[in-house]
Structures are given as structure tokens and as C-alpha cells.
Protein backbone atom coordinates (compact mmCIF):
# COMPACT_ATOMS: atom_id res chain seq x y z
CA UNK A 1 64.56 93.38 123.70
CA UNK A 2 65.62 95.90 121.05
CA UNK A 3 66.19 94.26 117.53
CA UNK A 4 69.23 93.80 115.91
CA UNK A 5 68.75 96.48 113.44
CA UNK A 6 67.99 98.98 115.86
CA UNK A 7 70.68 97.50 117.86
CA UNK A 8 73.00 97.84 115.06
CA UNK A 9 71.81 101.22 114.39
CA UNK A 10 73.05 102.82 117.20
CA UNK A 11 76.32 101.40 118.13
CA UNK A 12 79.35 100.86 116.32
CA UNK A 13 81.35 97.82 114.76
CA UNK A 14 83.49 95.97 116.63
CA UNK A 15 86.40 94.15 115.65
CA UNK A 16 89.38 91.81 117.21
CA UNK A 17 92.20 89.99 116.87
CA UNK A 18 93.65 87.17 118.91
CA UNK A 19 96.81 87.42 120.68
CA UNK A 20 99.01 85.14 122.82
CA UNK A 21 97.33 84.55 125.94
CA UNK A 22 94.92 87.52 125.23
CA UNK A 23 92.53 89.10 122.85
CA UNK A 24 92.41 92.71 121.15
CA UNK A 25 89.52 94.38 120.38
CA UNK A 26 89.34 97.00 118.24
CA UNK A 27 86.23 100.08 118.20
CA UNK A 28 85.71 103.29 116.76
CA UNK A 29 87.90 105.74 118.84
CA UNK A 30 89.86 103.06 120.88
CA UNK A 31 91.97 100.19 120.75
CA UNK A 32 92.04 97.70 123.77
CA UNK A 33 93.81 94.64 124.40
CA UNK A 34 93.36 92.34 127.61
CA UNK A 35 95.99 89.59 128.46
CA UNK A 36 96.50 86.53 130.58
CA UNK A 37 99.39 86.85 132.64
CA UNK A 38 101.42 84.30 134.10
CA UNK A 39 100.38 84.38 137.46
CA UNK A 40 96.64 84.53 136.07
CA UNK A 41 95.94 87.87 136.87
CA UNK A 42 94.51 90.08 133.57
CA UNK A 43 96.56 93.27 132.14
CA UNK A 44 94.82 95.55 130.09
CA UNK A 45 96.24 97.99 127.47
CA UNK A 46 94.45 100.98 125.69
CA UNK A 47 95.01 103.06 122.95
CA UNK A 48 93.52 105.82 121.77
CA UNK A 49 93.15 105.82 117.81
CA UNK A 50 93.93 109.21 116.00
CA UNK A 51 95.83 110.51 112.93
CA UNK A 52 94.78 108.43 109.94
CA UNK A 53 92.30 106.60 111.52
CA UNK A 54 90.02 110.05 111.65
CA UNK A 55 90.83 110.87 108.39
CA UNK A 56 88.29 111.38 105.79
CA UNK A 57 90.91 108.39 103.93
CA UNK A 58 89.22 106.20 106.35
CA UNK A 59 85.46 106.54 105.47
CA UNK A 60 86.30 106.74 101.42
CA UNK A 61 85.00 103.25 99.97
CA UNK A 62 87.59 101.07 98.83
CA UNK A 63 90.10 103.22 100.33
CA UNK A 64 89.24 102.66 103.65
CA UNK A 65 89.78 99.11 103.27
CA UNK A 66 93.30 99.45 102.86
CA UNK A 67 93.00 101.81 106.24
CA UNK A 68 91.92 98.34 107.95
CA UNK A 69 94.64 96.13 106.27
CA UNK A 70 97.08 98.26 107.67
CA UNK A 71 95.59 99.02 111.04
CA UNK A 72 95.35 95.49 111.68
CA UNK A 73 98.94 94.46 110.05
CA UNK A 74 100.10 97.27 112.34
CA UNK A 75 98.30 97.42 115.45
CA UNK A 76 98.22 93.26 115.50
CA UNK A 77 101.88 93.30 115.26
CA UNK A 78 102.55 95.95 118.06
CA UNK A 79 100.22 93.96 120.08
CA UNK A 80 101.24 90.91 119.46
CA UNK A 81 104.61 91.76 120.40
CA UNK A 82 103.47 92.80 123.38
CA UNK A 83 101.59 89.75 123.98
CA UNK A 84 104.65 87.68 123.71
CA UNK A 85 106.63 89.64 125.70
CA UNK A 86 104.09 89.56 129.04
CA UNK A 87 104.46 85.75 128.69
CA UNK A 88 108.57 85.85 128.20
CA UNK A 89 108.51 88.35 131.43
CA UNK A 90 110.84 90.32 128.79
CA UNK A 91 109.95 94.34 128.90
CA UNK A 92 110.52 95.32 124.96
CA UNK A 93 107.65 97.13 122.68
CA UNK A 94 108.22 96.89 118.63
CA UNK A 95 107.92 100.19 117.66
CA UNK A 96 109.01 102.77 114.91
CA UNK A 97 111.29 101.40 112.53
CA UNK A 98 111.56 97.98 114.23
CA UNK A 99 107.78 97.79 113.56
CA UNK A 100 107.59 98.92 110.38
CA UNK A 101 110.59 96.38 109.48
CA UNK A 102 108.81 93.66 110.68
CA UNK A 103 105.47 94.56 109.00
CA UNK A 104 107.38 95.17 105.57
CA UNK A 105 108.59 91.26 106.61
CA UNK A 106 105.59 90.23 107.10
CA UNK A 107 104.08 91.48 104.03
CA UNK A 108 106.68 90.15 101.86
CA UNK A 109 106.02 86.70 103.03
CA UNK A 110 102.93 86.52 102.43
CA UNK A 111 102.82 88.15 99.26
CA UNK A 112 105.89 85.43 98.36
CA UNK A 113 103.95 82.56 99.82
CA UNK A 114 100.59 83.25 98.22
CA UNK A 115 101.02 85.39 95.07
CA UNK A 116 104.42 84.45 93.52
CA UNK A 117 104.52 81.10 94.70
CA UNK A 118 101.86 79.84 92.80
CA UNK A 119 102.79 81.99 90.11
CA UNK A 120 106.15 80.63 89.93
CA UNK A 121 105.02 76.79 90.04
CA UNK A 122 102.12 76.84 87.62
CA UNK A 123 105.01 79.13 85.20
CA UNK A 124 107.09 76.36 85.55
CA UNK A 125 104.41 73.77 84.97
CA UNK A 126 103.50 75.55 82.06
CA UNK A 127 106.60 75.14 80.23
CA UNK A 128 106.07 71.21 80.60
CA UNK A 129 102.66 70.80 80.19
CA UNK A 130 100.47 72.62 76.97
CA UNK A 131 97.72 73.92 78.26
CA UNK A 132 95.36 77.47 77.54
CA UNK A 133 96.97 80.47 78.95
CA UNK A 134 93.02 80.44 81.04
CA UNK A 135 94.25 76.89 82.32
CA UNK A 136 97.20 78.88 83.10
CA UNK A 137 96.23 81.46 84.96
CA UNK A 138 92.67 79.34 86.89
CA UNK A 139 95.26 76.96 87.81
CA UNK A 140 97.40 79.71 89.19
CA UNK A 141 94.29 80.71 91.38
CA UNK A 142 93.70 77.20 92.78
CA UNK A 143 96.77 76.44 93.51
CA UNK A 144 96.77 79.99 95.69
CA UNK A 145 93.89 78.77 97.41
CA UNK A 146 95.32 75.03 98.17
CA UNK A 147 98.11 76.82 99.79
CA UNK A 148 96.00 78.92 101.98
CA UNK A 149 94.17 76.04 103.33
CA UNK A 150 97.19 73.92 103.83
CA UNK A 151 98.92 76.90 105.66
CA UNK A 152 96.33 77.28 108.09
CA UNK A 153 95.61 73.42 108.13
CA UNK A 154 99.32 72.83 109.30
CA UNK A 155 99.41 76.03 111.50
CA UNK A 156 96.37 75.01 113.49
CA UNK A 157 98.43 71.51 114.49
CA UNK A 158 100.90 73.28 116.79
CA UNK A 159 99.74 73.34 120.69
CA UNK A 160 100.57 76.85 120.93
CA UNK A 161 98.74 78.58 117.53
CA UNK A 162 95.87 76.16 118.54
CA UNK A 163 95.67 78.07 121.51
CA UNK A 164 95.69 81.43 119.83
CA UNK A 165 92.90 80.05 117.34
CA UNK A 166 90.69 79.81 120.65
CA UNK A 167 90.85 83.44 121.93
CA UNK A 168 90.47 84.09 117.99
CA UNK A 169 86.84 82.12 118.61
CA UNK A 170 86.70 83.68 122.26
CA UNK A 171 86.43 86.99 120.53
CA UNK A 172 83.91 85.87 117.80
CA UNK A 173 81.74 84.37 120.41
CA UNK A 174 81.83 88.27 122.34
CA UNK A 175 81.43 89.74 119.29
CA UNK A 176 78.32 87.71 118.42
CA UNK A 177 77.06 88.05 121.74
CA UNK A 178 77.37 92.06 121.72
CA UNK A 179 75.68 92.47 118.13
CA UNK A 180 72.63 89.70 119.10
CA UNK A 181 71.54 92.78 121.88
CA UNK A 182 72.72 89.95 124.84
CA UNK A 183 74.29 91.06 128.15
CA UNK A 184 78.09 90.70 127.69
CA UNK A 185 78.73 87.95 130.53
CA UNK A 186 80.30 84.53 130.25
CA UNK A 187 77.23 82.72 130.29
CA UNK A 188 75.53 84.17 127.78
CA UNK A 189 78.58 84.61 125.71
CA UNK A 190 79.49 80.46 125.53
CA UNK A 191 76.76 79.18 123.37
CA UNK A 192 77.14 82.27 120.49
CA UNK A 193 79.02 80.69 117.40
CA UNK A 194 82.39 80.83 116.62
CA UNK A 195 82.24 82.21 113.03
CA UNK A 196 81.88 85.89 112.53
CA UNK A 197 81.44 87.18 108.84
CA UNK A 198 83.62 90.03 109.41
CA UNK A 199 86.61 88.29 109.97
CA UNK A 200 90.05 88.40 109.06
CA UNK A 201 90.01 84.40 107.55
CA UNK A 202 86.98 85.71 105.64
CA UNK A 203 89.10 88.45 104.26
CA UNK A 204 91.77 86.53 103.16
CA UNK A 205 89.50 83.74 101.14
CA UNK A 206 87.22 86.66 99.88
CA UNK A 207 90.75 88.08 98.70
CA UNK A 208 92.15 84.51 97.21
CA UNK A 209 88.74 84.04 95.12
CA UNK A 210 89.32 87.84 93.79
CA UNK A 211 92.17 87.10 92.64
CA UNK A 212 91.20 84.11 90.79
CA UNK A 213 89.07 86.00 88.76
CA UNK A 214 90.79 89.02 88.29
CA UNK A 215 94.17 87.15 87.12
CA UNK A 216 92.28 84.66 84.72
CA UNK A 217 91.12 87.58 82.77
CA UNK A 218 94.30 89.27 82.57
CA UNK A 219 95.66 86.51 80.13
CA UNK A 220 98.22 85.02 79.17
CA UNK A 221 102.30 87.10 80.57
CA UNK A 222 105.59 86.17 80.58
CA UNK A 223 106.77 85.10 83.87
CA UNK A 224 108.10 88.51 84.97
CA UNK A 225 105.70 90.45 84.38
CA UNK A 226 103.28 87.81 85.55
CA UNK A 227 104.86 88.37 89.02
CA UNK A 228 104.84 91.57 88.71
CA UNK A 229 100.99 92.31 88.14
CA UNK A 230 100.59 90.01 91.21
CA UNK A 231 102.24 92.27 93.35
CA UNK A 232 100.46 95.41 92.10
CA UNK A 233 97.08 94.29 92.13
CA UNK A 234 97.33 93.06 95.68
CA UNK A 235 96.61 96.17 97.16
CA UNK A 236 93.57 96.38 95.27
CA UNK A 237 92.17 93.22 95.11
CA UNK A 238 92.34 93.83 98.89
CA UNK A 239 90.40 96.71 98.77
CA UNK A 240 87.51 95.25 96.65
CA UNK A 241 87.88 92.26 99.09
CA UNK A 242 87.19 94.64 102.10
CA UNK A 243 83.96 96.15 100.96
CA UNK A 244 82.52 92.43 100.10
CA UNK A 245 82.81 91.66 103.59
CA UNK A 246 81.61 94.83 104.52
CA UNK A 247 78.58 94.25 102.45
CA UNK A 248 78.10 90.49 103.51
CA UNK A 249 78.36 92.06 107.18
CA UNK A 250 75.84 94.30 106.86
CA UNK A 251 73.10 91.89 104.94
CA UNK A 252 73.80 89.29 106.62
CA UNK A 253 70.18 88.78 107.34
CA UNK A 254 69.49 88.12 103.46
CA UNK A 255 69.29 84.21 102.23
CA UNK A 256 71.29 84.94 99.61
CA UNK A 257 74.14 86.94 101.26
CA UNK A 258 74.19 83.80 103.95
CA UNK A 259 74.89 81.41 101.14
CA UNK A 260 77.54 83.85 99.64
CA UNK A 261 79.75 83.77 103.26
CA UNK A 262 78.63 79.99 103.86
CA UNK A 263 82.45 79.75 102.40
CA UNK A 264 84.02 82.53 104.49
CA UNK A 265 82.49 80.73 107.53
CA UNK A 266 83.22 77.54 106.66
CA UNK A 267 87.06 78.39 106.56
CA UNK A 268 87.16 79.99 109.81
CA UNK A 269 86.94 76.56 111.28
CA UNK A 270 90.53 76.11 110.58
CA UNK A 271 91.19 79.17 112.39
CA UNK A 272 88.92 79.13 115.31
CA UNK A 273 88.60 76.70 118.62
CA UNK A 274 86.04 76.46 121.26
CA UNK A 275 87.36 78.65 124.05
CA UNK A 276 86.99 77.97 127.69
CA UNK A 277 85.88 80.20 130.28
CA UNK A 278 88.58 81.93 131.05
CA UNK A 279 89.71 82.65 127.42
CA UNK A 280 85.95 84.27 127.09
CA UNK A 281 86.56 86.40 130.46
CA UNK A 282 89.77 88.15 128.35
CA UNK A 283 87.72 88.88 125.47
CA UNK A 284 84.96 90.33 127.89
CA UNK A 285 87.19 92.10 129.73
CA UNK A 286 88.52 93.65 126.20
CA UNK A 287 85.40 94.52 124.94
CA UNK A 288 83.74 96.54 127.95
């Protein structure tokens, strides 16, 4: 058996993304999705990837990590729409400006929920309680991180997201399998862990604990211009965020990168269940 470094070596990075009732999975020059339908039978979609995902863009550092954010805001929603719709029976695709309304939706919750949110209550706080304008703004950033862990602590109760969160693990465990030089087949797939250091849940507490630091230095802002700097430095905070996980990807051999994403893993468990069989037969289905 070939090691892992030669392994990794000579074949790409995979990525994925759970969907409802199926799994996408995401490689150099194509995109791939495999779904569940109702009557059990497994669909398969493919897409090439071209324009800005060949450009030179994509393979700057830092800029190529907002490549990724978008490819998998956009590409996640299109599929996931689809997804929803093989379930429904319903024969609908979001695309063009319906897509692009939806991701600009999207985006704008989040950014609401997790940057000006916390912003806005630790303001407000402020005006109440005398504290440092670094108490300020390191309260800010745990109080962005408490509501990322209770949003995917309360998500993860509903029967249906659940089920998502196991073809989310489904993929890891394929994933795992694939880089670990193992033939891609359910049995040996099963046992591989359900934490991947590349993944999107990593991302997001990589990009929370960014933030933290970056906005306690800024000092101390009124509150419009408090909200304000959120917003802008999202996009870039996200793009330092990428190229950590990149990193921690890549070394993840090293003692010291392990304890680093011991955090990044540790979240995942919110987002992740143990698949069965058939949930790991999508996601191998995907991947090959």
C-alpha cells in the first residue's frame, strides 16, 4: 500500500456537501451529486466546472478562498434545490437571478445572525454596563461564537436536518476513506471517522475565532460604524479563514497542527451523524 503522501501527491482534493436525501461531491474539473429517490432508486447529476473556476483567480492565495465560499454558497444552493425538488416530485431548477436572489438571502442572514447580531446586543449592553472598549469588542466575539453553537445545536434537533447531518458524515467517512489509499466500498468506508479537517463547520469556527481577534484590536466604534466594519471585513476574514484550513489540511500529520483543529473537529459533531449503509452507498456513488 502506497502512503498517504504519495497518495496525496498524485490525486486531487476532494470536497462535499450534504444534500436532502443525497450527497455532492465536489473535484477538480467536475461537480457530481448522487440522490436518493423516492422509490429508492439513485439519480446522479454532473457538472462540468469552467469559467472562474479555471481561472488563475482560483489558484491566487487568499483569493481563491473566496472562489470556494462562493462555489459552495452557489453550487450548494443549486443543488440543494434540486435535492428538494426530487423528493417534492416538483420539476423546478433555481437558476440565474432566482439563484443569485436566494444566495444574496442567504448571505444576508447570516451575516445579520452572526456579525450584527452580536454587534448590536453587546452595543446595547454597553450602554448599561461600563466596561473596556476590549471587554467590548471580546465580548462581541463570544457572544458570535455562542450563537453559532446554539444555531447548529437547535438545527441538529429537527428529524429532517438530522438526517442531512448524516450524509454530511456519509461524505466525511468517503472522503476519509479515499485519502487513507482504501478501496472506496461500503465496508471499508463505515469504520473511517466522521470529522474531516477540511470542512465547511471547520470553516465557519476557524472564521468566528478570526474574527474575535481581528475585531478586539480594532477598538473601540460607534455603533454604526461598528456594523459597518463587520460587514466589510467578512469577506476577508473568510479568506484568511480558508487558507488556515488549507494549511491544517495539508499538515495534518504534525502534533501540533492536530491540536490546532482538535476544535474544528470537535464542532463538527454538532453537524455530523453516523450514516447507515445506504446513506454511504450515495456518497460512493458520488465520489467514483
Amino acid at each position: 500500500m502506497k502512503s498517504n503522501k504519495e497518495h496525496d501527491e498524485k490525486l486531487p482534493s476532494y470536497g462535499g456537501q450534504a444534500l436532502i436525501e443525497g450527497i455532492l461531491m465536489r473535484g477538480r474539473n467536475y461537480v457530481v451529486a448522487g440522490f436518493r429517490d423516492p422509490d429508492g432508486s439513485i439519480q446522479i447529476e454532473e457538472e462540468e466546472l469552467t469559467g472562474i473556476y479555471k481561472s488563475k483567480l482560483s489558484k491566487i492565495p487568499f483569493f481563491r478562498g473566496l472562489i470556494i465560499l462562493w462555489d459552495s454558497l452557489s453550487l450548494g444552493m443549486k443543488y440543494l434545490t434540486l435535492s428538494a425538488n426530487i423528493q417534492s416530485g416538483e420539476d423546478e431548477k433555481i437558476e440565474g437571478p432566482a439563484l443569485y436572489l436566494t444566495l444574496l438571502i442567504s448571505v444576508g442572514f447570516s451575516i445579520g445572525l452572526f456579525f450584527v447580531l452580536p454587534s448590536l446586543i453587546v452595543g446595547t449592553l454597553s450602554k448599561f454596563i461600563k466596561v473596556s472598549p476590549f471587554a467590548i469588542n471580546f465580548g462581541e466575539g463570544i457572544m458570535r461564537l455562542l450563537i453559532l453553537l446554539f444555531y447548529l445545536w437547535i438545527i441538529g434537533k429537527s428529524s429532517d436536518i438530522a438526517r442531512v447531518f448524516a450524509y454530511h458524515g456519509a461524505e466525511h467517512k468517503t472522503i476519509n476513506a479515499y485519502e487513507h489509499n482504501i478501496e472506496i466500498i461500503i465496508e471499508n468506508v463505515r469504520p473511517f471517522p466522521l470529522a474531516h479537517a477540511r470542512c465547511g463547520t471547520s470553516f465557519l469556527l476557524t472564521l468566528v475565532l478570526l474574527s474575535i481577534i481581528i475585531f478586539t484590536l480594532l477598538g473601540p466604534m460607534p455603533m454604526l460604524q461598528r456594523i459597518i466594519s463587520r460587514i466589510l471585513l467578512v469577506p476577508i476574514i473568510s479568506m484568511f479563514s480558508y487558507e488556515a484550513i488549507r494549511w491544517m489540511g495539508n499538515h495534518s500529520d504534525n502534533l501540533l497542527v492536530r491540536s490546532l483543529s482538535y476544535p474544528n473537529l470537535l464542532l463538527q459533531k454538532l453537524t455530523t451523524r453516523e450514516p447507515d449503509d445506504e446513506m454511504i452507498e450515495i456518497a460512493i456513488t458520488a465520489f467514483n
